[in-house]
Protein backbone atom coordinates (compact mmCIF):
# COMPACT_ATOMS: atom_id res chain seq x y z
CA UNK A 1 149.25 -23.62 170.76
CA UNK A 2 150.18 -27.72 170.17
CA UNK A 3 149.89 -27.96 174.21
CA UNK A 4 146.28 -25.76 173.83
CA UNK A 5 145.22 -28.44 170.85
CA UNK A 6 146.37 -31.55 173.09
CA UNK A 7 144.62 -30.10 176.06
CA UNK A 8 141.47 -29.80 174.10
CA UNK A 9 141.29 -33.26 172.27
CA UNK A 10 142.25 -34.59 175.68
CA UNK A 11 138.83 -33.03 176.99
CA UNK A 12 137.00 -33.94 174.24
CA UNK A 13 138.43 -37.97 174.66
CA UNK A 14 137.66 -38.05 178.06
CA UNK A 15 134.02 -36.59 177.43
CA UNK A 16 133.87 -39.60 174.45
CA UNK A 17 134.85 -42.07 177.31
CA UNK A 18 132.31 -40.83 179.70
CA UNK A 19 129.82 -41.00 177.19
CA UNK A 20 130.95 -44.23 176.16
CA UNK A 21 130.97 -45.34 180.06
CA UNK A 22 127.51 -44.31 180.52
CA UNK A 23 126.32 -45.85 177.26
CA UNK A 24 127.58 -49.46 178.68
CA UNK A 25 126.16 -48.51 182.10
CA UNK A 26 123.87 -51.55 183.40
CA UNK A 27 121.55 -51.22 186.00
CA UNK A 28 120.95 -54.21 188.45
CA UNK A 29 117.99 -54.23 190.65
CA UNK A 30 116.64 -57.15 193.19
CA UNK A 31 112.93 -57.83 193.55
CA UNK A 32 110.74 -61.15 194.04
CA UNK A 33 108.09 -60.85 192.00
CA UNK A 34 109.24 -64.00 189.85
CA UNK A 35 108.96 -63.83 186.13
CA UNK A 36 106.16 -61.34 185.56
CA UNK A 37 108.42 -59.08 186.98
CA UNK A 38 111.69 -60.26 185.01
CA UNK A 39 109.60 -59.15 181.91
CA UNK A 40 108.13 -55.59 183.44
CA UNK A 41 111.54 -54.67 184.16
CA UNK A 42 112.60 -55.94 180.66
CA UNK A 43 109.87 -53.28 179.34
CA UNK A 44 110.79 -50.91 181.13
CA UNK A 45 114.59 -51.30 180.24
CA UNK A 46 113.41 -50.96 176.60
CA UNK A 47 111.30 -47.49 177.45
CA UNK A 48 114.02 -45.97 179.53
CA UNK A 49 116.84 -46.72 177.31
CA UNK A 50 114.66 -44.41 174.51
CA UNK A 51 116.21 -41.14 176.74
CA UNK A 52 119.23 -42.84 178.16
CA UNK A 53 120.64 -44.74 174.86
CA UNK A 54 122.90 -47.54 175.66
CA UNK A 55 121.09 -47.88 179.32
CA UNK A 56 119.96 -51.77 180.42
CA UNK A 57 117.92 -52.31 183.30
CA UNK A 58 118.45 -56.00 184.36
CA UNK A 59 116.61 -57.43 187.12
CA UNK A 60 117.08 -60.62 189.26
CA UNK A 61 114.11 -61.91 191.00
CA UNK A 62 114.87 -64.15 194.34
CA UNK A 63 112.26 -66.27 196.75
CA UNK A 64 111.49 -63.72 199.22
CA UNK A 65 113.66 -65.07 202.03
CA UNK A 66 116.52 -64.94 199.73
CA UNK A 67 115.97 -61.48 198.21
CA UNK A 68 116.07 -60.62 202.19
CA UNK A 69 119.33 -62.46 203.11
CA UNK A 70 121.08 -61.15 200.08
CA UNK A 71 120.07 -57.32 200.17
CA UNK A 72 120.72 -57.03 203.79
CA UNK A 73 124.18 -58.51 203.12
CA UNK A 74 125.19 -56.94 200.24
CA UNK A 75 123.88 -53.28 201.81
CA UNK A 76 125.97 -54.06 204.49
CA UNK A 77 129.35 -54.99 202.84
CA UNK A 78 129.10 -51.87 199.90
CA UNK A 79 127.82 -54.65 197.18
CA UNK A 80 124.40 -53.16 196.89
CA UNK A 81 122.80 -53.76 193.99
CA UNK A 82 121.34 -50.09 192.16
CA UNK A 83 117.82 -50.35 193.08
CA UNK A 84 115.90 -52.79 195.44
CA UNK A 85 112.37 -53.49 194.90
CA UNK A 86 109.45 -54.86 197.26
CA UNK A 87 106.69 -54.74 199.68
CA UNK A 88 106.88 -51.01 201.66
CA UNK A 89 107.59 -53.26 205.05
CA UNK A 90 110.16 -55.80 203.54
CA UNK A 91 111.91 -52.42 202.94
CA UNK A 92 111.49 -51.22 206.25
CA UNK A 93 113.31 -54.54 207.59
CA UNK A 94 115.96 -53.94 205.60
CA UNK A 95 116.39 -50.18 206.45
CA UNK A 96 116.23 -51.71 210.43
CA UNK A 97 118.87 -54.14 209.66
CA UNK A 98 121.40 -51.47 207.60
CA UNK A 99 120.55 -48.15 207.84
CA UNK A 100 121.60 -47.84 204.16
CA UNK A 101 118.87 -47.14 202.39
CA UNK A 102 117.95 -43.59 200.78
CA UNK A 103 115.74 -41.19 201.93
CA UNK A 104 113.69 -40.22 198.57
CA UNK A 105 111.62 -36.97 199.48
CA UNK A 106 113.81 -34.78 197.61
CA UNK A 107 113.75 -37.14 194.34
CA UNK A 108 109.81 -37.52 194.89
CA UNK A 109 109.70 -33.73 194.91
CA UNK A 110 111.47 -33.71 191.37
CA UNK A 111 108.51 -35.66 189.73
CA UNK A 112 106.22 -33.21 188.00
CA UNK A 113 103.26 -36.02 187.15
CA UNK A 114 102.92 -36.94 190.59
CA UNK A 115 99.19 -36.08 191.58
CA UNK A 116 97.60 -39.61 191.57
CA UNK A 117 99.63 -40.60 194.64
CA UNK A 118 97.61 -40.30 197.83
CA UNK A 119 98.23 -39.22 201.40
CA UNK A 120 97.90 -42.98 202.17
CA UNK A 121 100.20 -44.05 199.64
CA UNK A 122 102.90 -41.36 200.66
CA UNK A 123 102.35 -42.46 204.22
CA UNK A 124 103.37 -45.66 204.06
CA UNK A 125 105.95 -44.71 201.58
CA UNK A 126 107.64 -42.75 204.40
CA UNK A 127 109.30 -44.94 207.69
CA UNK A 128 110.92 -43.34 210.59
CA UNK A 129 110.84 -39.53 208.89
CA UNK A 130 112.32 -40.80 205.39
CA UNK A 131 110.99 -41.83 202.01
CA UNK A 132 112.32 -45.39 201.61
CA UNK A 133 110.66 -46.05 198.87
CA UNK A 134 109.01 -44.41 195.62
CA UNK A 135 105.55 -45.80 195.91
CA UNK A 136 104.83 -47.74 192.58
CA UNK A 137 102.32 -50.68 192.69
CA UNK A 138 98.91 -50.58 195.29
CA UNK A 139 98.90 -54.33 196.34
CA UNK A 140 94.40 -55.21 195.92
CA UNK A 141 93.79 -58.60 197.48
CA UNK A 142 90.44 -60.11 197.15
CA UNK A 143 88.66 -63.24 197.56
CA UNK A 144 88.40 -65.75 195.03
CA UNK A 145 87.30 -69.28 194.34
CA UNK A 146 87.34 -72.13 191.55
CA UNK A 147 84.42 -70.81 189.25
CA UNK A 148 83.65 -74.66 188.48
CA UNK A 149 83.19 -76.01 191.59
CA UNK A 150 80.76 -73.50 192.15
CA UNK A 151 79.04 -74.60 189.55
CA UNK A 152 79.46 -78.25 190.56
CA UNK A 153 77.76 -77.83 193.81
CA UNK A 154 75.60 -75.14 193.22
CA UNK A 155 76.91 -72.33 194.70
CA UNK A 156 78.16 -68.94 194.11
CA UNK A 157 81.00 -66.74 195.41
CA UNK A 158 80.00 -66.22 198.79
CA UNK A 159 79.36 -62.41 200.44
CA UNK A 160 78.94 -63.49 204.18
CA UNK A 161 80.64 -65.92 206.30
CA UNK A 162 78.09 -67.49 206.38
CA UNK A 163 78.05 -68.40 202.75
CA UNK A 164 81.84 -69.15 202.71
CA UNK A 165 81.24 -71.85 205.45
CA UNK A 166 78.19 -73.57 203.59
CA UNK A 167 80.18 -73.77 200.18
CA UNK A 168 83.51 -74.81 202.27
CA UNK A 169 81.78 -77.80 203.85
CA UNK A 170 80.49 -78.41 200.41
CA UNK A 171 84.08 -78.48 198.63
CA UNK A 172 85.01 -80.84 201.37
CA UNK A 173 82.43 -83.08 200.75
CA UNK A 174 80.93 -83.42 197.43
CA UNK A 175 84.27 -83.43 195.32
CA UNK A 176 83.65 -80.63 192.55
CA UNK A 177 86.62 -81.49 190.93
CA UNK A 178 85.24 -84.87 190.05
CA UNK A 179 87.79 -86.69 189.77
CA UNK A 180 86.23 -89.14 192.46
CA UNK A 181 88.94 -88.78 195.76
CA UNK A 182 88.31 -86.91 199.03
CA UNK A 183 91.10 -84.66 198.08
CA UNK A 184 89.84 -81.08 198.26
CA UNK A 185 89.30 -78.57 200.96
CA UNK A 186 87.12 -75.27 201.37
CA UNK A 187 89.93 -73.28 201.38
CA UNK A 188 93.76 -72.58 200.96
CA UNK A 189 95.89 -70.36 203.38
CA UNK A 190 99.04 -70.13 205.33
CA UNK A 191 99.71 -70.51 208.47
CA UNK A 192 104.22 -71.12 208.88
CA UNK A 193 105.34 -67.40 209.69
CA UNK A 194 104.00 -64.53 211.48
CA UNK A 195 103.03 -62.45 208.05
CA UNK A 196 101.71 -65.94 206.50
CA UNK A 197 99.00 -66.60 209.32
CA UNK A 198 98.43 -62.74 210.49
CA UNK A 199 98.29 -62.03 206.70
CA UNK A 200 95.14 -64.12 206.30
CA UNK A 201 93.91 -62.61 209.44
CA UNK A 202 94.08 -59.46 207.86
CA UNK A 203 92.58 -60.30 205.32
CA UNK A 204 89.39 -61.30 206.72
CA UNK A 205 89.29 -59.13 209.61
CA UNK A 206 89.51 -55.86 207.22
CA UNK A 207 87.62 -57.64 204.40
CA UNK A 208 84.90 -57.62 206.78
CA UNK A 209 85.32 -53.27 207.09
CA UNK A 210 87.09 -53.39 210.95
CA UNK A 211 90.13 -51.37 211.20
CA UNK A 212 93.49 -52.63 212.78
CA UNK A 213 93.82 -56.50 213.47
CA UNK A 214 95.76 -56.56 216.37
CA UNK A 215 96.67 -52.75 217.00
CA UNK A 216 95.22 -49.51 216.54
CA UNK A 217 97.22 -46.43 216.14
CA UNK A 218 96.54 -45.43 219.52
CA UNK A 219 98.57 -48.61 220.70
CA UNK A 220 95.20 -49.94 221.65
CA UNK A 221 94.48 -54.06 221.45
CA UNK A 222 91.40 -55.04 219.63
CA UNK A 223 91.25 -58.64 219.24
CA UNK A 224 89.00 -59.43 222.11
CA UNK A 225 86.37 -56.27 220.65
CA UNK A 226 83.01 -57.99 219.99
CA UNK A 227 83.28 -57.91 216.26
CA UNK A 228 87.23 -58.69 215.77
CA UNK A 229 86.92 -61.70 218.71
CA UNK A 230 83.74 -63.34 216.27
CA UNK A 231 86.45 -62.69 213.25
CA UNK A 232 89.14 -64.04 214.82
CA UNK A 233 87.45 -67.45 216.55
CA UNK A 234 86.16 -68.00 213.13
CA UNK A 235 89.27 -67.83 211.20
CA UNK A 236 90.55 -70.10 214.28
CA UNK A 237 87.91 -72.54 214.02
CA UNK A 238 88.62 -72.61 209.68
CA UNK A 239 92.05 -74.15 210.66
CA UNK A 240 90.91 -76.47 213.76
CA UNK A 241 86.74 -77.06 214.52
CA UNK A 242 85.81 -76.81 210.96
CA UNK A 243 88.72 -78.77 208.83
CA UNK A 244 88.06 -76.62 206.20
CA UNK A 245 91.66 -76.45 205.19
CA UNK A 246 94.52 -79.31 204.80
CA UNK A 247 96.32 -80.62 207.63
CA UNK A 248 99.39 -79.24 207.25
CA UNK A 249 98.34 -75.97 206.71
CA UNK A 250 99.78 -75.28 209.72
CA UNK A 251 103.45 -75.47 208.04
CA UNK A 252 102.46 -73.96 204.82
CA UNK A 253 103.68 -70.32 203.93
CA UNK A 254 103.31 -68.49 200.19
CA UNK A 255 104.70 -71.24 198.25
CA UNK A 256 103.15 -73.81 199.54
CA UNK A 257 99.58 -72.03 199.64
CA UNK A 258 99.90 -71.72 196.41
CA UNK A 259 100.71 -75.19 195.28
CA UNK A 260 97.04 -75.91 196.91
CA UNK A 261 95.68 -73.45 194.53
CA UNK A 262 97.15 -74.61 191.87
CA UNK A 263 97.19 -77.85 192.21
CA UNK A 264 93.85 -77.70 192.28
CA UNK A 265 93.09 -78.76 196.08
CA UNK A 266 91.65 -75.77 197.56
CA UNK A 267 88.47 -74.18 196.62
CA UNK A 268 88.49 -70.67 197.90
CA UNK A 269 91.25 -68.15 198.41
CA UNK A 270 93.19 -65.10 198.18
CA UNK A 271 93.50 -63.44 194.59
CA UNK A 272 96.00 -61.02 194.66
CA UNK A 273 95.98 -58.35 191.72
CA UNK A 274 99.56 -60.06 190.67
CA UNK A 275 98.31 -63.91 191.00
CA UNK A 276 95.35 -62.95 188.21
CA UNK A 277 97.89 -62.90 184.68
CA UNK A 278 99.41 -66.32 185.98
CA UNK A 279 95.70 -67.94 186.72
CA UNK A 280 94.59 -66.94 183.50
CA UNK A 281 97.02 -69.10 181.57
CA UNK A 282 96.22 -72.15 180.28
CA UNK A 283 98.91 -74.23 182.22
CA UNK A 284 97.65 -72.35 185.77
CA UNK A 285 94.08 -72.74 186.46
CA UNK A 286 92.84 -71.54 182.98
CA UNK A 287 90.90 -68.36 184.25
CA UNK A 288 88.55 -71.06 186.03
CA UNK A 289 87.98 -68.34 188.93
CA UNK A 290 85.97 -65.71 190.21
CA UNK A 291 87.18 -62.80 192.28
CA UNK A 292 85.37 -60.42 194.35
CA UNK A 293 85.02 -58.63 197.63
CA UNK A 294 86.30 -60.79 201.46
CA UNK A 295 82.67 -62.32 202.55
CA UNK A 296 81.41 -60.14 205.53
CA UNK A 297 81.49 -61.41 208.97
CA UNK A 298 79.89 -58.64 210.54
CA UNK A 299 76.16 -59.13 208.92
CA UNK A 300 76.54 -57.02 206.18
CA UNK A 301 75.90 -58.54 202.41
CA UNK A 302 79.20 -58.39 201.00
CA UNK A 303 82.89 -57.14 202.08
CA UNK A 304 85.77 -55.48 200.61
CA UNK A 305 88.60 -55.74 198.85
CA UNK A 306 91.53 -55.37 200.87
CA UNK A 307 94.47 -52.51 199.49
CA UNK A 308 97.28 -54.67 201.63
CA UNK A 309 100.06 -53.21 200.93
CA UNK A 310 102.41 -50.98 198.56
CA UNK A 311 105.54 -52.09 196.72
CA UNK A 312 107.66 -49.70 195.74
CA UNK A 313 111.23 -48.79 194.71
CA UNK A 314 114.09 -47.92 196.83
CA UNK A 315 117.68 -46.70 196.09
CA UNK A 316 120.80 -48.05 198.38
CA UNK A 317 122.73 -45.49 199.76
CA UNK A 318 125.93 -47.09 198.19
CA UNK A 319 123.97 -47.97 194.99
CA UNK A 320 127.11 -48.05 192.19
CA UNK A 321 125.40 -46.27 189.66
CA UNK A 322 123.16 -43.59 192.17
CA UNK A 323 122.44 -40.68 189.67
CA UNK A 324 121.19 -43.04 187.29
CA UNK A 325 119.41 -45.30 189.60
CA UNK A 326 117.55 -42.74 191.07
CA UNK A 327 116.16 -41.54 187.16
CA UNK A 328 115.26 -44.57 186.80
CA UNK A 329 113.19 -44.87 190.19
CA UNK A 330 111.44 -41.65 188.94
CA UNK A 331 110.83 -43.26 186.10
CA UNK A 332 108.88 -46.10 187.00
CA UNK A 333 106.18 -43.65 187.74
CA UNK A 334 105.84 -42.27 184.29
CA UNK A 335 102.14 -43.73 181.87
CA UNK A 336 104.57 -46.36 180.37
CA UNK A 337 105.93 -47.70 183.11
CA UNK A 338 102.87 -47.88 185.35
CA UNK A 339 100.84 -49.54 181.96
CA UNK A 340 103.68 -51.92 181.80
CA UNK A 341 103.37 -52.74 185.41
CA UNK A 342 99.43 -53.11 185.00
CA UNK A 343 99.88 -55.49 182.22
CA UNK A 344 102.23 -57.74 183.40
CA UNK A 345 101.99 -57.49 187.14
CA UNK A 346 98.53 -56.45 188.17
CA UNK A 347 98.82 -53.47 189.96
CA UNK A 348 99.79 -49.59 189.64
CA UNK A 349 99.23 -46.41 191.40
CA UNK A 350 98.29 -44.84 188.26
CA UNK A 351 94.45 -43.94 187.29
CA UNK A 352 94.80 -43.00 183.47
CA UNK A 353 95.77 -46.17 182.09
CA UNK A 354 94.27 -48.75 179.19
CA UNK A 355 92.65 -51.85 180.74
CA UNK A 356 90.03 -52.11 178.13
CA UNK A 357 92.19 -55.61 176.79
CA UNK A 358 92.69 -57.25 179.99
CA UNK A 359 89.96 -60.35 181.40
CA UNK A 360 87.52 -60.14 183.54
CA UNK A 361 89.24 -61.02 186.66
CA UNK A 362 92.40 -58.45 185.69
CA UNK A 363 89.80 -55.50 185.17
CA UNK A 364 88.00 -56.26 188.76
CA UNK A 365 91.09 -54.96 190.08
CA UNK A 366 92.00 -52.48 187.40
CA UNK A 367 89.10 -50.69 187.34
CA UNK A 368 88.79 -51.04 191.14
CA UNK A 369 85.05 -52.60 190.59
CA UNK A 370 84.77 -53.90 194.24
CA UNK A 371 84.55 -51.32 197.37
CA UNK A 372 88.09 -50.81 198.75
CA UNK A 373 89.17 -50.68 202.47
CA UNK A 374 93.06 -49.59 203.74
CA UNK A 375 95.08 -52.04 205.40
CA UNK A 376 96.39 -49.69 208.40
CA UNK A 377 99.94 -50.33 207.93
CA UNK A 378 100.84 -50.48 211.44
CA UNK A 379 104.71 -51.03 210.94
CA UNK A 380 104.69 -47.26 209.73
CA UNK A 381 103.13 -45.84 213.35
CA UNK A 382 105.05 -48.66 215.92
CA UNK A 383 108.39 -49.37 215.30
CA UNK A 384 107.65 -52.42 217.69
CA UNK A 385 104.98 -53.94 215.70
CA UNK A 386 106.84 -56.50 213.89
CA UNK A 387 108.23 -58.22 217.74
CA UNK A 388 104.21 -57.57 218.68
CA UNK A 389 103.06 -59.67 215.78
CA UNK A 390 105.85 -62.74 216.12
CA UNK A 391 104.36 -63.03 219.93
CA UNK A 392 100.87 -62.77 218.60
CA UNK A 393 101.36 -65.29 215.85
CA UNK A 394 103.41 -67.59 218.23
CA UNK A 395 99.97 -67.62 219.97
CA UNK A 396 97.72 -68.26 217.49
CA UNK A 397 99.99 -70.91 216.24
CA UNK A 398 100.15 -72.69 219.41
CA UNK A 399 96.25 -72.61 219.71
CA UNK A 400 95.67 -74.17 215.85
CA UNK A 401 97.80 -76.98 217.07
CA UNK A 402 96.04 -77.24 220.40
CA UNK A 403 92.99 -76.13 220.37
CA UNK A 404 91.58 -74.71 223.45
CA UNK A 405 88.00 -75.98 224.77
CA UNK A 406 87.00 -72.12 225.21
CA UNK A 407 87.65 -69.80 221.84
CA UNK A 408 86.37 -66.95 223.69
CA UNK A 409 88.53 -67.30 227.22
CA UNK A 410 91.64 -67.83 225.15
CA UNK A 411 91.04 -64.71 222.71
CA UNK A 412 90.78 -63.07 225.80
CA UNK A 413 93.94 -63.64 227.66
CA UNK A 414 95.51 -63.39 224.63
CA UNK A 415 94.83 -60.03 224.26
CA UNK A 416 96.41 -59.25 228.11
CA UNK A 417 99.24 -60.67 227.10
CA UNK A 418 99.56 -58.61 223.77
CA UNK A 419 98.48 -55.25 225.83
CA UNK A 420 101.03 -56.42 228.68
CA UNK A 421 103.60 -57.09 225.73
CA UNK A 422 103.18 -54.08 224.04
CA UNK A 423 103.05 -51.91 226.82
CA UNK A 424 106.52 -53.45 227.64
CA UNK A 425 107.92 -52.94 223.73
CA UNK A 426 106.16 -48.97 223.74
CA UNK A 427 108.36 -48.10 226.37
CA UNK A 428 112.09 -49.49 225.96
């Protein structure tokens, strides 16, 4: 009997220490999305930890190139952190580089509340037959520019290209910042690394309504197609012919882009859904900026806003705490979570949230106001693409800092060398 009663309070400890174990559990997870993301994942610590008491969620947030050094490291030598979180192909270079992240189809097909995720967003949610990530955030970019320059030189978010080269020349010019020094520029972009430069290529190229950049999912090239060569000598000529950017633009990459903004030196640019909370403060630019739809190159009166991506949520394969982890990935897709990612981020994949309180700029994007085109996500359909870009954007690099005497002769043997190059990757 005395050996039954010890074997029982024995089970009954350890299920008190389990409990107790669990209660102190902390969850770790590694994303860059600075500190709007340190408090979203704060939030949603607070929400989770309402069904799993005793549960913290604490995130670290890294410069991109860091988060990438340290999660392919610490994947590789078992000191994963319990969740990663990022851009859809910053996740597929870390599956490439460790094989140790978790296929998710089976935990996707355990969320009930699941119907406002699209085809596309499951598609690029999946790499190489497995769900790497949970997709969680729709990444809108859209074009943007200092409202009161505008209004210092008379002008109005441009729709064409056109437009955005008459107001450029003007911000270059006629300093509407006023503070009397020849110290602004048209526009602000990025030029240092092959998704800096390509990025902006993007950018314009589908903000214009073309599909596929450099490669269609056929494998075919289609920079030196009528309407993507007039793009892409255009956006050449922004950096070179035209001036409309600063010098060393050619060295600049996200951070320093944004100092330009910010710093108040370039007049027209990219507005990502997660730049608009910062630019609204009063110590940023103080909401003094419009946002709308990429001006059209192609003759048509306005472009679109480019959907450029998906971040979402993956789960190491030697995660330390996997079980949990993984309700916690399903949880990020739950109303709270998503409004809490809307709110402090910009961006969800949600469509029955409350935007009514945000500003102007954060509802353009909320309530998807502008027309929306599909970036083509090429990384998902050629496993090459990421060697096919680094050769492109060698290219293009080499061309900004020499420019050639014929736009049109050089867009074309680029492209031979990019359907010679690709051929070459296709096959090995």
């Amino acid at each position: 009997m005395r050996c039954k009663q010890a074997l029982a309070w024995a089970a009954v400890a350890g299920l008190l220490m389990a409990g107790s174990a669990r209660a102190d559990t902390e969850l770790v997870v590694w994303h860059d999305l600075g500190d709007n993301g340190v408090k979203w994942f704060e939030e949603m610590s607070a929400a989770f930890a309402e069904d799993h008491p005793g549960v913290t969620v604490t995130s670290v947030s890294f410069p991109t190139d860091q988060w990438f050094g340290r999660v392919t490291s610490a994947l590789n030598t078992d000191t994963a952190p319990d969740l990663i979180y990022n851009n859809y192909e910053r996740v597929i270079r870390i599956q490439n580089q460790t094989d140790r992240v978790m296929d998710l189809s089976d935990v996707l097909a355990q969320v009930d509340d699941k119907d406002f995720l699209s085809e596309d967003d499951l598609r690029v949610a999946t790499y190489d037959g497995d769900m790497i990530i949970l997709p969680v955030q729709r990444v809108q970019m859209g074009f943007g520019g200092r409202k009161s320059w505008f209004d210092a030189v008379g002008e109005s978010l441009p729709t064409t290209w056109d437009d955005a080269k008459r107001v450029a020349m003007k911000f270059n010019e006629s300093d509407p910042d006023g503070n009397g020094q020849a110290d602004t520029f048209g526009f602000a972009l990025q030029a240092a690394n092959p998704r800096d430069l390509i990025h902006m290529l993007d950018l314009f190229t589908f903000g214009s309504g073309l599909r596929h950049t450099l490669i269609d999912p056929d494998g075919n090239i289609v920079i030196d197609q009528p309407e993507h060569a007039a793009v892409l000598e255009e956006f050449l000529r922004t950096f070179t012919d035209y001036g409309f950017v600063a010098p060393d633009t050619i060295n600049h990459s996200f951070g320093e882009m944004y100092q330009v903004i910010e710093g108040g030196r370039g007049g027209m640019f990219r507005v990502g859904d997660w730049n608009v909370r910062k630019w609204d403060g009063e110590d940023v630019l103080n909401g003094d900026f419009l946002v709308g739809p990429w001006p059209s190159h192609t003759g048509n009166d306005g472009g679109f806003v480019v959907i450029g991506g998906m971040r979402g949520v993956a789960v190491p394969e030697n995660s330390p705490n996997k079980d949990l982890a993984i309700d916690f990935a399903k949880f990020m897709l739950s109303k709270p979570a998503q409004q809490a990612s809307l709110e402090n981020v910009g961006a969800a994949v949600r469509g029955d949230l409350d935007v009514d309180d945000l500003s102007e700029r954060r509802q353009f994007f909320a309530r998807a106001q502008g027309p929306l085109i599909a970036y083509d996500f090429p990384e998902s359909i050629h496993t090459f693409y990421p060697e096919l870009e680094a050769a492109y954007h060698r290219k293009l690099l080499g061309a900004i800092a020499d420019p050639p005497e014929d736009w049109q002769a050089f867009i074309s043997e680029t492209a031979q060398e990019m359907r010679d190059l690709a051929g070459q990757l296709s096959s090995q």
